[in-house]
C-alpha atoms as a PDB file:
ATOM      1  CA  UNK A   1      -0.703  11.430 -30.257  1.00  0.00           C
ATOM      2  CA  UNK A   2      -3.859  12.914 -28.543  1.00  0.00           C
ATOM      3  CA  UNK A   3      -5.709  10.172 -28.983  1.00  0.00           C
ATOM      4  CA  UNK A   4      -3.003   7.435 -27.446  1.00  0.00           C
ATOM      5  CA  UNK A   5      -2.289   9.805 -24.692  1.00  0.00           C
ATOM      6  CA  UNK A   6      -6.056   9.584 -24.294  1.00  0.00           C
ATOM      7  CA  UNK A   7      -6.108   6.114 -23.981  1.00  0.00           C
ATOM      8  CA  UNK A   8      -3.011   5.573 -21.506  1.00  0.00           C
ATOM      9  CA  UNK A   9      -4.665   7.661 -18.967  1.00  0.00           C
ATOM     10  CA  UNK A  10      -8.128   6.050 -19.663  1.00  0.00           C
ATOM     11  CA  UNK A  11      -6.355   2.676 -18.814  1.00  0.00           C
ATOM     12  CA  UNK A  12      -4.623   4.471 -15.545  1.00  0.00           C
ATOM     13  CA  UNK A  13      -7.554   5.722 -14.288  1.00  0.00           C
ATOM     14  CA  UNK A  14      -9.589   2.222 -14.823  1.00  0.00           C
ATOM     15  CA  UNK A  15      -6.682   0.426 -13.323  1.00  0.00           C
ATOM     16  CA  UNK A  16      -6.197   2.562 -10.196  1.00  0.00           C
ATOM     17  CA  UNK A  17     -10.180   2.394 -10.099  1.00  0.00           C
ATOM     18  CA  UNK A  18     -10.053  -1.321 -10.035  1.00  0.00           C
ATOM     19  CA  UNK A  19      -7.292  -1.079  -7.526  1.00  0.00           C
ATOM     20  CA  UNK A  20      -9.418   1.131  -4.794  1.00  0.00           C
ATOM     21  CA  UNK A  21     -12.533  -0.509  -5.727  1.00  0.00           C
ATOM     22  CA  UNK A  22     -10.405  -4.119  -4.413  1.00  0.00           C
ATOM     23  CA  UNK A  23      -8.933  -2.013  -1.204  1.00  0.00           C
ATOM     24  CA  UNK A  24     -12.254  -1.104  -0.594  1.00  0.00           C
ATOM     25  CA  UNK A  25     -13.899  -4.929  -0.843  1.00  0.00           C
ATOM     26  CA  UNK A  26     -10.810  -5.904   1.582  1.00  0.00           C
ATOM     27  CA  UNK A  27     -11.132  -3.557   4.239  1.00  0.00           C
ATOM     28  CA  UNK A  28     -15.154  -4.028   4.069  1.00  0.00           C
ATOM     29  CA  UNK A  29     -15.179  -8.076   4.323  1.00  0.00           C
ATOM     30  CA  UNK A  30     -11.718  -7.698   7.166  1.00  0.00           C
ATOM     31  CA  UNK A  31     -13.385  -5.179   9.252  1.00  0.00           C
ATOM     32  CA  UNK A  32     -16.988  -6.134   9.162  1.00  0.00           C
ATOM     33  CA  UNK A  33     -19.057  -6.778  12.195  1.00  0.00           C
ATOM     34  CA  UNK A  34     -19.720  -9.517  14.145  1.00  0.00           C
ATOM     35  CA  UNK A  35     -23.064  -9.742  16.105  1.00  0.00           C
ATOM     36  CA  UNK A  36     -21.893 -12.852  17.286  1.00  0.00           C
ATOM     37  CA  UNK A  37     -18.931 -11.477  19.417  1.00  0.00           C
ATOM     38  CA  UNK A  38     -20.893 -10.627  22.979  1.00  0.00           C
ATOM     39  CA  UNK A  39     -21.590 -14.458  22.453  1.00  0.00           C
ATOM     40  CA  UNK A  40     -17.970 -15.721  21.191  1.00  0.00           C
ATOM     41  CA  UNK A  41     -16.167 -13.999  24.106  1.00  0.00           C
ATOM     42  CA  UNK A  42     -18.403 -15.618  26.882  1.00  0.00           C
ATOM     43  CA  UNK A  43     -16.695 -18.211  28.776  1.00  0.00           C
ATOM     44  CA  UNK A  44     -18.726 -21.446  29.413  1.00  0.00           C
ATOM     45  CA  UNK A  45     -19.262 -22.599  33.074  1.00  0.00           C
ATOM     46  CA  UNK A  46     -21.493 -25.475  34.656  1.00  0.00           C
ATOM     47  CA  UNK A  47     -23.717 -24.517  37.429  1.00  0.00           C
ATOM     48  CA  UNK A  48     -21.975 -26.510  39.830  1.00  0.00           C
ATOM     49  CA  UNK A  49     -18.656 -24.554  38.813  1.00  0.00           C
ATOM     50  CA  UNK A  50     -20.301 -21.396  38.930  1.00  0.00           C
ATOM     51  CA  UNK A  51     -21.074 -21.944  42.867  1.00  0.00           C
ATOM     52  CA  UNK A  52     -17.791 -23.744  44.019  1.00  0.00           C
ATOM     53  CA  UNK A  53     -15.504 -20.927  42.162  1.00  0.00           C
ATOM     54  CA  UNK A  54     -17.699 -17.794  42.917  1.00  0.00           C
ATOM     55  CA  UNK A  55     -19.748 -18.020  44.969  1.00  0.00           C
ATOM     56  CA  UNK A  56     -18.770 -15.295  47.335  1.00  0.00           C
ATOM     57  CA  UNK A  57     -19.830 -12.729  44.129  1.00  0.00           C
ATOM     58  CA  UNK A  58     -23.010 -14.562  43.648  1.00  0.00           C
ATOM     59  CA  UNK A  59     -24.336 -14.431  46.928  1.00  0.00           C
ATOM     60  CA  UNK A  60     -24.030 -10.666  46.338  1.00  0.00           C
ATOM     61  CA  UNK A  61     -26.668 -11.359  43.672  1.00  0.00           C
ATOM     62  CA  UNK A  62     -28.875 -13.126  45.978  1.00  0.00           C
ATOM     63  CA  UNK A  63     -31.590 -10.388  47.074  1.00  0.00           C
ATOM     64  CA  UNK A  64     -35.561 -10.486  47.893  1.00  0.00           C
ATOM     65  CA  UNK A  65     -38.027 -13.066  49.703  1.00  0.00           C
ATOM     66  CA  UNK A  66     -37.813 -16.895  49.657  1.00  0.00           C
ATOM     67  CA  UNK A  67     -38.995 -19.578  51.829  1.00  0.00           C
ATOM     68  CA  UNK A  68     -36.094 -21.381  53.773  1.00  0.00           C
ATOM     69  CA  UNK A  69     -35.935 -23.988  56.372  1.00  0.00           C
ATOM     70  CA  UNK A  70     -35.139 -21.805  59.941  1.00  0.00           C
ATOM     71  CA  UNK A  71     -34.280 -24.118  62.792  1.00  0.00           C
ATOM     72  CA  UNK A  72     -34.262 -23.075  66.077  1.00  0.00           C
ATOM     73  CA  UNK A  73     -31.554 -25.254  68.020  1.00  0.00           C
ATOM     74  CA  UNK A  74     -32.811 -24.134  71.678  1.00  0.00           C
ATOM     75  CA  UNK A  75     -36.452 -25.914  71.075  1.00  0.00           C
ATOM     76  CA  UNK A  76     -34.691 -28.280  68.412  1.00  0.00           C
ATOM     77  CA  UNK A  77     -38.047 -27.087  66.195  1.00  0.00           C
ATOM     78  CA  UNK A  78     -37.409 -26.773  62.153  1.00  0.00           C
ATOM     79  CA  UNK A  79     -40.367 -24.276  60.233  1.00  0.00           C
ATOM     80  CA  UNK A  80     -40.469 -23.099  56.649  1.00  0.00           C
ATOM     81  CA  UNK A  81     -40.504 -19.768  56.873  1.00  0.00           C
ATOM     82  CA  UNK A  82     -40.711 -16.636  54.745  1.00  0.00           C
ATOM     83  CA  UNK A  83     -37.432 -14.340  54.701  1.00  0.00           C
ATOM     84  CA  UNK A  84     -35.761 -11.508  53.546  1.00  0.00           C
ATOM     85  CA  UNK A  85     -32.357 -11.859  52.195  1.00  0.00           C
ATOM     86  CA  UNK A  86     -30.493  -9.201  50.816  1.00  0.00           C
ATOM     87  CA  UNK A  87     -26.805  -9.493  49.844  1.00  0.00           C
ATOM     88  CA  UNK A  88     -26.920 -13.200  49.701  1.00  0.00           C
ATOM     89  CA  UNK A  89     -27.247 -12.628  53.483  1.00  0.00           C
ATOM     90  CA  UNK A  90     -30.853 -13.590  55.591  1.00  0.00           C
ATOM     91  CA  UNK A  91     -31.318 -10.617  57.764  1.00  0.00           C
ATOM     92  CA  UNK A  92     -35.451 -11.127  58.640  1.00  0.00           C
ATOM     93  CA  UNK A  93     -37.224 -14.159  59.026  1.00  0.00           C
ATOM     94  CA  UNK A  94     -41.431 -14.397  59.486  1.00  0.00           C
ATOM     95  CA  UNK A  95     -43.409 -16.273  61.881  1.00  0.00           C
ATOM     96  CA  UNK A  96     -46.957 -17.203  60.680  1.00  0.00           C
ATOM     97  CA  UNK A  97     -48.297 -15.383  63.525  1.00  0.00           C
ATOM     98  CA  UNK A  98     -46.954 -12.225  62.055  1.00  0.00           C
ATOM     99  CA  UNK A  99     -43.714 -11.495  64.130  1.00  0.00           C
ATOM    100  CA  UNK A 100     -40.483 -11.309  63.012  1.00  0.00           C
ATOM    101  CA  UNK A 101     -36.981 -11.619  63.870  1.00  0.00           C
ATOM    102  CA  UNK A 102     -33.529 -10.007  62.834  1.00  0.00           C
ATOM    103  CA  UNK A 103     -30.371 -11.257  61.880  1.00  0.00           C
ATOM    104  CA  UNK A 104     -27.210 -10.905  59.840  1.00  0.00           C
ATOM    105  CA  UNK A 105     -26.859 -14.729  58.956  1.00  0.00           C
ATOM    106  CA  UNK A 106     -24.474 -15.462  55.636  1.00  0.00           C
ATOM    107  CA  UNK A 107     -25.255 -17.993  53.091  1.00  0.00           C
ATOM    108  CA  UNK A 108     -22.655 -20.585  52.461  1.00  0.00           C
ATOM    109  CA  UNK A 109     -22.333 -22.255  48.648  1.00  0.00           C
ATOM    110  CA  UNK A 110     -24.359 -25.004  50.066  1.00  0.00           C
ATOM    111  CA  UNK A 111     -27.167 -23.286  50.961  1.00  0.00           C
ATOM    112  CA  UNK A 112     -26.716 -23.136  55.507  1.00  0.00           C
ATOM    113  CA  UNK A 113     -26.599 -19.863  57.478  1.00  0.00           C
ATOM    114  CA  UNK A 114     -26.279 -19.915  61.140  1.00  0.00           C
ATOM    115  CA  UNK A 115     -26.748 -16.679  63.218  1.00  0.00           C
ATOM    116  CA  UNK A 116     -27.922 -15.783  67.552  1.00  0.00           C
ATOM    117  CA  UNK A 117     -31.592 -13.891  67.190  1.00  0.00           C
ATOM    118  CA  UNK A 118     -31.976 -10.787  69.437  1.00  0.00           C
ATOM    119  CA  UNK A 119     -32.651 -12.990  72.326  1.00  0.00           C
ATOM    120  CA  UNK A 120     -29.285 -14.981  72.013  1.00  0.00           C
ATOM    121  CA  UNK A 121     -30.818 -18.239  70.498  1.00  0.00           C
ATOM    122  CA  UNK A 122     -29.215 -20.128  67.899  1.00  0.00           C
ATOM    123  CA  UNK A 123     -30.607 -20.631  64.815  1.00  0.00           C
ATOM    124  CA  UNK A 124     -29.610 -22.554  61.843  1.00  0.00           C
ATOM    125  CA  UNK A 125     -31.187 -21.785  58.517  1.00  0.00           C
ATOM    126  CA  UNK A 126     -31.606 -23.315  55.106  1.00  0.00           C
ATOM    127  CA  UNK A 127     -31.879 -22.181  51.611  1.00  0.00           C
ATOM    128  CA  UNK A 128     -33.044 -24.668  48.853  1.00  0.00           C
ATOM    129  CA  UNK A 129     -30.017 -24.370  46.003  1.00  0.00           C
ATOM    130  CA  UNK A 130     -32.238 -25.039  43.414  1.00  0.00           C
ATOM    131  CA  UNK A 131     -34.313 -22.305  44.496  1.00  0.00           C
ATOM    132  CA  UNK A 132     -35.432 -19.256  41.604  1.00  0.00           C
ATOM    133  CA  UNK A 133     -33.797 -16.828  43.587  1.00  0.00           C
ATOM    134  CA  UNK A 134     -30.703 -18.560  43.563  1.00  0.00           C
ATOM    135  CA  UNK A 135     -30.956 -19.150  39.889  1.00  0.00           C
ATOM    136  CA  UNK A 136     -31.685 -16.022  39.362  1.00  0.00           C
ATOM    137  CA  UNK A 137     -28.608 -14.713  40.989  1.00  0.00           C
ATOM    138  CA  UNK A 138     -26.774 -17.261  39.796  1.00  0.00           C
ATOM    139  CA  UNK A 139     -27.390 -15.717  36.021  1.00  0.00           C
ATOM    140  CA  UNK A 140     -27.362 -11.653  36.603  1.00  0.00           C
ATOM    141  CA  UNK A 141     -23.555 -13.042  37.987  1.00  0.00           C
ATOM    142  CA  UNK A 142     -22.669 -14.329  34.846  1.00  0.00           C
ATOM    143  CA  UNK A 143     -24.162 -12.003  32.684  1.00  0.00           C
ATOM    144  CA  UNK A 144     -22.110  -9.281  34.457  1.00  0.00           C
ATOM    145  CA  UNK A 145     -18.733 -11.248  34.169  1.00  0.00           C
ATOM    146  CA  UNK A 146     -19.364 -12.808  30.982  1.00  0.00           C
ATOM    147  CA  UNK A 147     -19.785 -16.304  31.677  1.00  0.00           C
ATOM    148  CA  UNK A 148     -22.706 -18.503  30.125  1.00  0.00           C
ATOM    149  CA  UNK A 149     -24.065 -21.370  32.513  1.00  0.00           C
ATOM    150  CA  UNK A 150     -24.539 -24.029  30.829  1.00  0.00           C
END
């Protein structure tokens, strides 16, 4: 009687073994990682959507030195010119001749800014869209929302 008592709990034990062993396999295989998520949960954008629907966060993104196109409409003269932007915002531009000038002039999703220098003359300004520094803002943007430009 031993013996078969033996045996029926032998058989238990390798049952309920069996038993964890496939709760265990489950909850591995249903829980396990993806690496792939940060990818899977990125929603897919085209350049072009990226700059008509957001740009006013991108230009946020836009910050450091580029050449643009500043025009000044008093002498109707157009120069390429070094300037600072910071903010997606052109606040100095360089002359050649190693001035400067100042202003607070905001870049639209095509590219123009318009803004009065010190001495109350307009100027119109351009910034090529294709630009790196508009790529580059462009793609810290998405990578902080989680969008992918495709």
């Amino acid at each position: 009687m031993e013996k078969g008592i033996l045996i029926n709990l032998s058989q238990k034990l390798k049952n309920s073994f069996i038993f964890n062993l496939l709760i265990l396999i489950f909850l591995a295989t249903s829980c396990s990682i993806n690496t792939n998520d940060k990818y899977e949960n990125k929603k897919i954008l085209s350049r072009e959507e990226a700059i008509n629907n957001y740009w006013d966060e991108i230009k946020e993104y836009i910050d450091g030195t580029e050449m643009i196109e500043a025009c000044s409409l008093e002498s109707g003269n157009c120069y390429d010119l070094e300037a600072d932007i910071e903010d997606g915002v052109i606040v100095r531009i360089y002359s050649p001749n190693g001035g400067y000038l100042d202003f607070l002039a905001e870049i639209d999703e095509d590219g123009y800014a318009s803004d009065l220098d010190k001495y109350g003359n307009d100027w119109e300004f351009y910034i090529d869209m294709d630009s790196s520094i508009i790529d580059e803002a462009i793609y810290n943007w998405a990578q902080d929302n989680d969008y992918e430009i495709e």
